[in-house]
C-alpha atoms as a PDB file:
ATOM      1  CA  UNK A   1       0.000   0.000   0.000  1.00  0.00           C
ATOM      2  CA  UNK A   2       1.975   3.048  -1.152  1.00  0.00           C
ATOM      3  CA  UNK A   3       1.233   6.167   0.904  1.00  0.00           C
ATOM      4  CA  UNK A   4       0.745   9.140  -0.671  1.00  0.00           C
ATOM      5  CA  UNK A   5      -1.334  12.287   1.159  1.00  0.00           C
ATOM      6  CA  UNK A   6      -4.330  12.071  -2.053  1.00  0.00           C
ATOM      7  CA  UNK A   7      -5.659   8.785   0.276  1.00  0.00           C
ATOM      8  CA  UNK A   8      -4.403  10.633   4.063  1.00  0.00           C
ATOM      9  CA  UNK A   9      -7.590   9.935   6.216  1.00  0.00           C
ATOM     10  CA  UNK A  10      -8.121  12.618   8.592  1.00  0.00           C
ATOM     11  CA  UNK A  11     -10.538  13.299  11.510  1.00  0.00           C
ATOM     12  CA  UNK A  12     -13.366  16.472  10.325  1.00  0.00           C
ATOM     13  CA  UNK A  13     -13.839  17.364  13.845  1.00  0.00           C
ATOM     14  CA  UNK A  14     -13.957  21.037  14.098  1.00  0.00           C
ATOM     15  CA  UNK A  15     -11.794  21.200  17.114  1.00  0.00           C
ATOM     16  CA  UNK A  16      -8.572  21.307  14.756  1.00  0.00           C
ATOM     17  CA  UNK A  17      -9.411  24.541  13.677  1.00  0.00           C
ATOM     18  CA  UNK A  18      -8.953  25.874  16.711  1.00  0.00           C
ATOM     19  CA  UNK A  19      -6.568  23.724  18.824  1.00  0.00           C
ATOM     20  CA  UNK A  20      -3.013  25.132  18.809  1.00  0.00           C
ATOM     21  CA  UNK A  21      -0.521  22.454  18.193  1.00  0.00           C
ATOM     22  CA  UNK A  22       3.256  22.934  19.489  1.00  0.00           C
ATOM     23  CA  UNK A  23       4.563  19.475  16.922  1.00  0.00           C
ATOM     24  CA  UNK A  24       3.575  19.061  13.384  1.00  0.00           C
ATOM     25  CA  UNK A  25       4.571  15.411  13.852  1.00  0.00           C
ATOM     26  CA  UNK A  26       5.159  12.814  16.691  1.00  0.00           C
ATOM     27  CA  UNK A  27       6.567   9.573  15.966  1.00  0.00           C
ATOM     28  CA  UNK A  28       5.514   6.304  17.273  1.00  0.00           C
ATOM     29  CA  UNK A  29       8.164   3.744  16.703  1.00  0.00           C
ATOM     30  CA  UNK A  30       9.852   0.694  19.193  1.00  0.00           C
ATOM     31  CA  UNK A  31      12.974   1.707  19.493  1.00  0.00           C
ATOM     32  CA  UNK A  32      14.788  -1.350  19.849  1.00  0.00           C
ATOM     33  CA  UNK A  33      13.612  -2.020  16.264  1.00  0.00           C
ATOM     34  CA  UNK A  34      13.831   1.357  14.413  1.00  0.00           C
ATOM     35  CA  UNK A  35      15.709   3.771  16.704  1.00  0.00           C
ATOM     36  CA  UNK A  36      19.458   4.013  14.828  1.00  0.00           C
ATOM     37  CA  UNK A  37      17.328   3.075  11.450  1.00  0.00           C
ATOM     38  CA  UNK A  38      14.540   3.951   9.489  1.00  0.00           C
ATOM     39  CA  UNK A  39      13.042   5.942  12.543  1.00  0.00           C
ATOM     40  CA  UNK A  40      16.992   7.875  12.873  1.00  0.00           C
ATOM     41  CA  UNK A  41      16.348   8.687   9.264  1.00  0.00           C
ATOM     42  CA  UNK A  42      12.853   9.939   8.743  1.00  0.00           C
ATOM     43  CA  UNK A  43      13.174  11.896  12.077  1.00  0.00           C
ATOM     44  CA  UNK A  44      16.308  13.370  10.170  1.00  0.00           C
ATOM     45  CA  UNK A  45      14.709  14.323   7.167  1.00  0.00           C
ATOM     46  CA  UNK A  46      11.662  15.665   9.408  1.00  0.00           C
ATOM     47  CA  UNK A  47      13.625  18.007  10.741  1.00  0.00           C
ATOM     48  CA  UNK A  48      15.580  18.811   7.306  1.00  0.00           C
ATOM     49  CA  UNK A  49      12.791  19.851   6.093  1.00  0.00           C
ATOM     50  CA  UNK A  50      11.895  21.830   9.370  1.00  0.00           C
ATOM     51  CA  UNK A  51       8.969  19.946  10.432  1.00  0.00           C
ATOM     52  CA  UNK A  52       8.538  19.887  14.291  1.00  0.00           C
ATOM     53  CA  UNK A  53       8.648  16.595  15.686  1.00  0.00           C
ATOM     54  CA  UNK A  54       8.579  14.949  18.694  1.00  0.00           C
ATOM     55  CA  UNK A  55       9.834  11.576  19.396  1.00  0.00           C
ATOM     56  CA  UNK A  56      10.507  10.144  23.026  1.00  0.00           C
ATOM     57  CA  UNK A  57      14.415  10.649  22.986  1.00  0.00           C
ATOM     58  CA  UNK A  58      13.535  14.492  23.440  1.00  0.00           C
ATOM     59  CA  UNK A  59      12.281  13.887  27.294  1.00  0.00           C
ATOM     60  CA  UNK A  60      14.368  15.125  29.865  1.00  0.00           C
ATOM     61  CA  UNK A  61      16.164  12.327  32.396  1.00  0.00           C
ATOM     62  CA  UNK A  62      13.905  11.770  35.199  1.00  0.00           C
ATOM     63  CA  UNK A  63      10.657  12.591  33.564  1.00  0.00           C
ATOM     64  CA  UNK A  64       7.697  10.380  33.904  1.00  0.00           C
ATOM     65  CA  UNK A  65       7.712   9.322  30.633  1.00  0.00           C
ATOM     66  CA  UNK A  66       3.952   8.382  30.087  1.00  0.00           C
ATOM     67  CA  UNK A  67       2.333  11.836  30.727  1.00  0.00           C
ATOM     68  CA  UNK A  68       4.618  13.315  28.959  1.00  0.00           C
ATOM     69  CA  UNK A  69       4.319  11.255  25.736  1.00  0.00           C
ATOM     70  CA  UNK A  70       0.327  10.904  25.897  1.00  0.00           C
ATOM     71  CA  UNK A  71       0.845  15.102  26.334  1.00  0.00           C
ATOM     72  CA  UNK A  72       2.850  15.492  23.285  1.00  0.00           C
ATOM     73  CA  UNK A  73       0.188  13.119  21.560  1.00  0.00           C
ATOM     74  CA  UNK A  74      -2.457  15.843  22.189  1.00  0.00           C
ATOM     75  CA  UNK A  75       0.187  18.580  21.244  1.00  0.00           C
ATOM     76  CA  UNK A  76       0.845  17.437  17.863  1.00  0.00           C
ATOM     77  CA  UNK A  77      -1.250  17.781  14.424  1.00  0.00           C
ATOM     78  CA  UNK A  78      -0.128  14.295  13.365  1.00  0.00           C
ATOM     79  CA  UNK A  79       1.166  10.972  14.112  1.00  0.00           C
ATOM     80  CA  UNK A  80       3.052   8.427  12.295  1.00  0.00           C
ATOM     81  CA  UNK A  81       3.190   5.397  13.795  1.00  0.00           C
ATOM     82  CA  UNK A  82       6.385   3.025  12.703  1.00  0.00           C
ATOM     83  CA  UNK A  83       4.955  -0.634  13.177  1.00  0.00           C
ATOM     84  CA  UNK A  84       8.134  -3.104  13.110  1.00  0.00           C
ATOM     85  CA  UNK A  85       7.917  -6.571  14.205  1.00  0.00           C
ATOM     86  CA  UNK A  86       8.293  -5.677  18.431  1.00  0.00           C
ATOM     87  CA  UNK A  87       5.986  -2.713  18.403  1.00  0.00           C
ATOM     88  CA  UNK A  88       3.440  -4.882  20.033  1.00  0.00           C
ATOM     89  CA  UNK A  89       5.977  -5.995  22.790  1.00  0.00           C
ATOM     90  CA  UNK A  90       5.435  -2.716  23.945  1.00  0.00           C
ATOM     91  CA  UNK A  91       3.094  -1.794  26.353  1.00  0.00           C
ATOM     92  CA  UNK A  92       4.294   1.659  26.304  1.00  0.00           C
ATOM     93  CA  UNK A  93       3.929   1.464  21.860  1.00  0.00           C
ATOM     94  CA  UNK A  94       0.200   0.101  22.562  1.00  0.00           C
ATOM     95  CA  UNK A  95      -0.493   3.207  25.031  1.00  0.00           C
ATOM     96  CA  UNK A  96       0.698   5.566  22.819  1.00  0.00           C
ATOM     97  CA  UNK A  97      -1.703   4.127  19.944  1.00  0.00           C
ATOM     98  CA  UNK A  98      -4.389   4.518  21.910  1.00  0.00           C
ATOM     99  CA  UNK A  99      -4.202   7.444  22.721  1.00  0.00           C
ATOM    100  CA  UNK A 100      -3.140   8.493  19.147  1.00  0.00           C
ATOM    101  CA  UNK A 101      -6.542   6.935  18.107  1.00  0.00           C
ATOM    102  CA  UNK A 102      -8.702   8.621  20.716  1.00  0.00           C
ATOM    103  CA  UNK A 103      -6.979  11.688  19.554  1.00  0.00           C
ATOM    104  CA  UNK A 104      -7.666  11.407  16.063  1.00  0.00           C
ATOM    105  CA  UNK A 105     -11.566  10.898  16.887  1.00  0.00           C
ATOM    106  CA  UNK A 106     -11.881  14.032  19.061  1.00  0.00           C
ATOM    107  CA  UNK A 107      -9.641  16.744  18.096  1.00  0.00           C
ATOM    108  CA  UNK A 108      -8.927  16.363  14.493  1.00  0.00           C
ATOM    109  CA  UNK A 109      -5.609  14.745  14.970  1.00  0.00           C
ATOM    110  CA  UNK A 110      -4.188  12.323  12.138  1.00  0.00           C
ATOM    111  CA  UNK A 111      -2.576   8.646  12.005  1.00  0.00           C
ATOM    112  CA  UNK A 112      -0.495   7.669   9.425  1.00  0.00           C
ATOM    113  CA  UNK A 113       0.551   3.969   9.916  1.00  0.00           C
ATOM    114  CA  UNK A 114       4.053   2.982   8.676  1.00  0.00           C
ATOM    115  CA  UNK A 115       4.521  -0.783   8.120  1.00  0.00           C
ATOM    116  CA  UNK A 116       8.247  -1.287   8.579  1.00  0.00           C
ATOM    117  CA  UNK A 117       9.113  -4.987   6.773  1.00  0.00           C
ATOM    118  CA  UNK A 118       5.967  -6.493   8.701  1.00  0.00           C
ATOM    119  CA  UNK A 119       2.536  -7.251   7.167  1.00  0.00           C
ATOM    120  CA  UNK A 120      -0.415  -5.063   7.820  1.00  0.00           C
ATOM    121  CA  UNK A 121      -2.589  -8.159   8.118  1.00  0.00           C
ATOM    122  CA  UNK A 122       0.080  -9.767  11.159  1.00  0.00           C
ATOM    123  CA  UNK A 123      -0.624  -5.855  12.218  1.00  0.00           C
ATOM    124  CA  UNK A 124      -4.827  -5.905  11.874  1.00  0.00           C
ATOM    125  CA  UNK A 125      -5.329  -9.766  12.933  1.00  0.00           C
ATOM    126  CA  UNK A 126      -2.353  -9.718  15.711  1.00  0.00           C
ATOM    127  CA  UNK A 127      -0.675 -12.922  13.911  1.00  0.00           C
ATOM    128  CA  UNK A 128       3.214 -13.978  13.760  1.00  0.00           C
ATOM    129  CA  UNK A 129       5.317 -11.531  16.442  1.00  0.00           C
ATOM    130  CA  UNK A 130       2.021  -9.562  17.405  1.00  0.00           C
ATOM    131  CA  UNK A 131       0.482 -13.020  18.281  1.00  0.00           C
ATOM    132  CA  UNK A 132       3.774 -13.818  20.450  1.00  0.00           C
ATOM    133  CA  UNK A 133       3.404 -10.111  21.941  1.00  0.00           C
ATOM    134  CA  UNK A 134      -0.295 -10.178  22.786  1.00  0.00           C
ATOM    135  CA  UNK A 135       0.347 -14.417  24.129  1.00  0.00           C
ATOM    136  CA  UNK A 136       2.769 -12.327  27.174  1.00  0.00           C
ATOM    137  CA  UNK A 137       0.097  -9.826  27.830  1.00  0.00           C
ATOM    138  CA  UNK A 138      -2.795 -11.837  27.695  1.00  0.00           C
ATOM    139  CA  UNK A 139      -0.485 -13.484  30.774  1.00  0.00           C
ATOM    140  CA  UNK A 140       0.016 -10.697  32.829  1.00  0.00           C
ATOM    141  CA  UNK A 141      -3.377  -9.081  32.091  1.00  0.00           C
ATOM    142  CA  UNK A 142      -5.895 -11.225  30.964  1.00  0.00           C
ATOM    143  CA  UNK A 143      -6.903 -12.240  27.451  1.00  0.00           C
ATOM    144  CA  UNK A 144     -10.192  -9.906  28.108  1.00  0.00           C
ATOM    145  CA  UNK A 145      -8.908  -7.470  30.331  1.00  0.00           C
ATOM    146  CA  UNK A 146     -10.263  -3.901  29.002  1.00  0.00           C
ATOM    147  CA  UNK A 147      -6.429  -2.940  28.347  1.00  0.00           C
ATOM    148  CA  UNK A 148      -5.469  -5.577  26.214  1.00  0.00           C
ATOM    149  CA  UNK A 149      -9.280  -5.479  24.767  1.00  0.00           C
ATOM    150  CA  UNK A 150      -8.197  -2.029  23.605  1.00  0.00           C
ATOM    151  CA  UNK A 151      -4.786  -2.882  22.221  1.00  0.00           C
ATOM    152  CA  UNK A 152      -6.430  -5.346  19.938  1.00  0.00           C
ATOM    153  CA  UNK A 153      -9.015  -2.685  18.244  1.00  0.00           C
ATOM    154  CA  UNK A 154      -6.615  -0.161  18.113  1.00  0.00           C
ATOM    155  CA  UNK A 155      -4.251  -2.218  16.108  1.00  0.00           C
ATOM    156  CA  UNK A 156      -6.599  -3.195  14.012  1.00  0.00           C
ATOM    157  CA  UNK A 157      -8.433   0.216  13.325  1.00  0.00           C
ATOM    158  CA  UNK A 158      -4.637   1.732  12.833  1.00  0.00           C
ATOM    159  CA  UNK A 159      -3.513  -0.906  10.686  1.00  0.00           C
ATOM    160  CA  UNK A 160      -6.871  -0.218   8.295  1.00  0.00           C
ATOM    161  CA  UNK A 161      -5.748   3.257   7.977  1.00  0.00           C
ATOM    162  CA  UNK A 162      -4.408   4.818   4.945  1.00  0.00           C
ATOM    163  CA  UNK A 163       0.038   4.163   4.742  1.00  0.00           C
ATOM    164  CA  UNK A 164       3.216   2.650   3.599  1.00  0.00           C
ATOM    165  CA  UNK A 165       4.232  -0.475   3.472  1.00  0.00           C
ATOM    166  CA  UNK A 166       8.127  -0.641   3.185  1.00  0.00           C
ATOM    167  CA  UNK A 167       8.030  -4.367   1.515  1.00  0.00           C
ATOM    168  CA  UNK A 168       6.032  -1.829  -1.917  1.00  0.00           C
ATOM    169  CA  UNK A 169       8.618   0.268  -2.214  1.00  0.00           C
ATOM    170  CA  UNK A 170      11.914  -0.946  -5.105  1.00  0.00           C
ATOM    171  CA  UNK A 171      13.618   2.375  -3.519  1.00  0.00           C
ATOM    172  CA  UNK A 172      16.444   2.069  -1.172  1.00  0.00           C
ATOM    173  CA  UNK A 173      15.781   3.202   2.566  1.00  0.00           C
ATOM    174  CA  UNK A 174      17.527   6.854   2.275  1.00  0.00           C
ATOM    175  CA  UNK A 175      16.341   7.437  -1.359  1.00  0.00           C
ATOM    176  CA  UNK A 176      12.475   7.079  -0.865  1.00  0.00           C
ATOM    177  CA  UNK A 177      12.026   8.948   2.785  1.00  0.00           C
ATOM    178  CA  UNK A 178      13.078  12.110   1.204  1.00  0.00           C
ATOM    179  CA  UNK A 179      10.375  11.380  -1.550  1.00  0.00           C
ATOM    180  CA  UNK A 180       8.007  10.495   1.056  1.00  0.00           C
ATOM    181  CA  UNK A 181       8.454  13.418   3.651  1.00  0.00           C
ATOM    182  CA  UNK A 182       8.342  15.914   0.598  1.00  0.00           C
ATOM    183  CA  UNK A 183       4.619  14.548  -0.100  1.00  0.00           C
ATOM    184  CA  UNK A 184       3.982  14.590   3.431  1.00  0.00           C
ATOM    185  CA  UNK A 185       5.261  18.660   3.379  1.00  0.00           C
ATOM    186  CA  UNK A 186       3.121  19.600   0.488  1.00  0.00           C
ATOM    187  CA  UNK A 187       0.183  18.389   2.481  1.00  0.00           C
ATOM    188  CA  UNK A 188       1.217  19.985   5.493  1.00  0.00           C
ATOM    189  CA  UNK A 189       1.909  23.833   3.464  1.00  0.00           C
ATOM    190  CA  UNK A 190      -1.803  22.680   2.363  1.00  0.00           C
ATOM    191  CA  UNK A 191      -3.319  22.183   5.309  1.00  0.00           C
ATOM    192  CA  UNK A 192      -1.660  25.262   7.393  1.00  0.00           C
ATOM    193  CA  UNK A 193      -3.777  28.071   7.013  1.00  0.00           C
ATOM    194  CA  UNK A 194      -6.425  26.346   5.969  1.00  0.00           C
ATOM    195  CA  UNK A 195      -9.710  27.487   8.253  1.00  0.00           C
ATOM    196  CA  UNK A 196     -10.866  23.258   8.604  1.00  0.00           C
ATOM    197  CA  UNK A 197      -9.870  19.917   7.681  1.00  0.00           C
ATOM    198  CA  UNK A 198     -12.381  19.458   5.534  1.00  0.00           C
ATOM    199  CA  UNK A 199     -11.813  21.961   3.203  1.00  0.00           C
ATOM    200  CA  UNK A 200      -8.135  20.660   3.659  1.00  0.00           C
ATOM    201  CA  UNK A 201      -9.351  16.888   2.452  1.00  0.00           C
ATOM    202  CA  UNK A 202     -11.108  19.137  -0.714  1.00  0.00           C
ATOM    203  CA  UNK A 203      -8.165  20.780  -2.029  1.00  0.00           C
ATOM    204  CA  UNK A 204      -5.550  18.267  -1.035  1.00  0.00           C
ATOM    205  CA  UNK A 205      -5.384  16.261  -4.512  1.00  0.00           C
ATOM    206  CA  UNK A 206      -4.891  19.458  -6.257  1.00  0.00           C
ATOM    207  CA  UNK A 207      -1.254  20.271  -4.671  1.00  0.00           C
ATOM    208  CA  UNK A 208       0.331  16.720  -4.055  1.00  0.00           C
ATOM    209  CA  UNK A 209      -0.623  16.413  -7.672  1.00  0.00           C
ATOM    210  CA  UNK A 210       1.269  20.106  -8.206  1.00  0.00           C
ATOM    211  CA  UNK A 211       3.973  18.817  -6.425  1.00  0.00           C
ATOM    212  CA  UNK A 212       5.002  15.535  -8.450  1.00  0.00           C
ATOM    213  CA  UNK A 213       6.222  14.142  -4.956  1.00  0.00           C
ATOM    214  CA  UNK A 214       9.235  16.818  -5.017  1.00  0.00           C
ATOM    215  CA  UNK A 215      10.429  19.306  -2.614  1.00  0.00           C
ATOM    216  CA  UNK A 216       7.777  22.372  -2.636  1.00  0.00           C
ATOM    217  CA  UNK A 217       9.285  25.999  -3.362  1.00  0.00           C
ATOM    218  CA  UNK A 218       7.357  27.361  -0.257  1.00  0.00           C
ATOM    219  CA  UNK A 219       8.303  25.443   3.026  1.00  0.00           C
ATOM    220  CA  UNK A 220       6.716  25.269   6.491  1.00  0.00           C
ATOM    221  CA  UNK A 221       8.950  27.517   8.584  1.00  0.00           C
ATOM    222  CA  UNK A 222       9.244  25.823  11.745  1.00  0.00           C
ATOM    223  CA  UNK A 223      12.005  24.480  14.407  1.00  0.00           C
ATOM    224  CA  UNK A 224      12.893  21.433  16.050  1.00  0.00           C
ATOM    225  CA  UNK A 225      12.967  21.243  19.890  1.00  0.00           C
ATOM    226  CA  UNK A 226      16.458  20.033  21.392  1.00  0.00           C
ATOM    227  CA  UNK A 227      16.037  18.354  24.571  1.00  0.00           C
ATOM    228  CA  UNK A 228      16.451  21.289  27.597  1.00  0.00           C
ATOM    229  CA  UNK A 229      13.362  22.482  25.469  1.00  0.00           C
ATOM    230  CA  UNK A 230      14.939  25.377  23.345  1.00  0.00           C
ATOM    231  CA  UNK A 231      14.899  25.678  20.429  1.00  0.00           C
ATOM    232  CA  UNK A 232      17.672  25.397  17.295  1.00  0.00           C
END
């Protein structure tokens, strides 16, 4: 399923008019999977292209780390979520999808799903290393505890959702991201001052198809956050 932003699903709520975001983008990613890889490199080219993002390294030692994250959830216009083969393994990765999801239904955030060499059917049916993660949690919690309950329809509604799947792409790794995060920029110079996301959704095929999937002339001005929260 190649991503591009003509098919980007997005919430209508009218709350995203209105809500001030401080990210454009957090990412959702296991880090023993992705960290020094294909998350190191999109979160690069993220912030190449000056597109505020948040990802968990950014908290400061000694920081509760679950308010914080669920906070920068709420903070941020969009999320793409970097399924690998351990993301399940993760009861912190299935937290933050939750979350991401009840954001997306009440104040017009978006989900992008990234499906990093796994198969978005292991992903929507928990099968292969899901099935191993969710066999460890059904142990500790119960097979039909609420939590786990929850971590089951949230993969599967995220999986459903509009994406990439790496295994479509014939590009190597650091040739298509830059192809991929200019798409993603001309929808976000779209959707900026743009009064709704609706009327967003009605002009967006209009300028992805204006930008050819190449770097846009006029880029979103913004900065990236170091971690003693200034900013460079």
């Amino acid at each position: 399923m190649a991503w591009s932003p003509t098919n980007l699903s997005a919430s209508s709520s009218s709350s995203s008019s209105s809500h001030q975001w401080k990210y454009d983008v957090f990412l959702s990613f296991r880090g023993e999977d992705t960290r020094k890889s294909f998350t190191d490199h999109l979160h690069r080219e993220l912030c190449r292209k000056w597109i505020k993002t948040f990802r968990d390294d950014q908290l400061r030692r000694g920081e509760r780390i679950s308010p914080a994250l669920l906070k920068a959830i709420e903070e941020s216009r969009f999320s793409i979520i970097i399924f690998s083969k351990n993301y399940a393994s993760s009861s912190w990765c299935l937290d933050e999808l939750t979350k991401i999801l009840d954001c997306v239904e009440v104040m017009g955030h978006t989900a992008i799903p990234v499906f990093y060499n796994v198969d978005p059917s292991h992903v929507r049916k928990q099968t292969e290393s899901f099935a191993e993660a969710f066999a460890k949690h059904d142990h500790i919690y119960g097979d039909k505890s609420e939590k786990v309950l929850k971590w089951r329809k949230a993969l599967t509604v995220a999986s459903g959702l509009s994406g990439y799947d790496s295994r479509d792409s014939i590009m190597l790794e650091n040739s298509f991201i830059p192809h991929w995060i200019s798409a993603f920029q001309a929808f976000l110079n779209a959707h900026w001052d743009i009064p709704s996301v609706q009327d967003s959704k009605s002009r967006l095929s209009r300028v992805v198809s204006a930008s050819s999937m190449s770097d846009t002339e006029n880029q979103v001005r913004c900065f990236v956050e170091s971690p003693n929260g200034s900013a460079n």
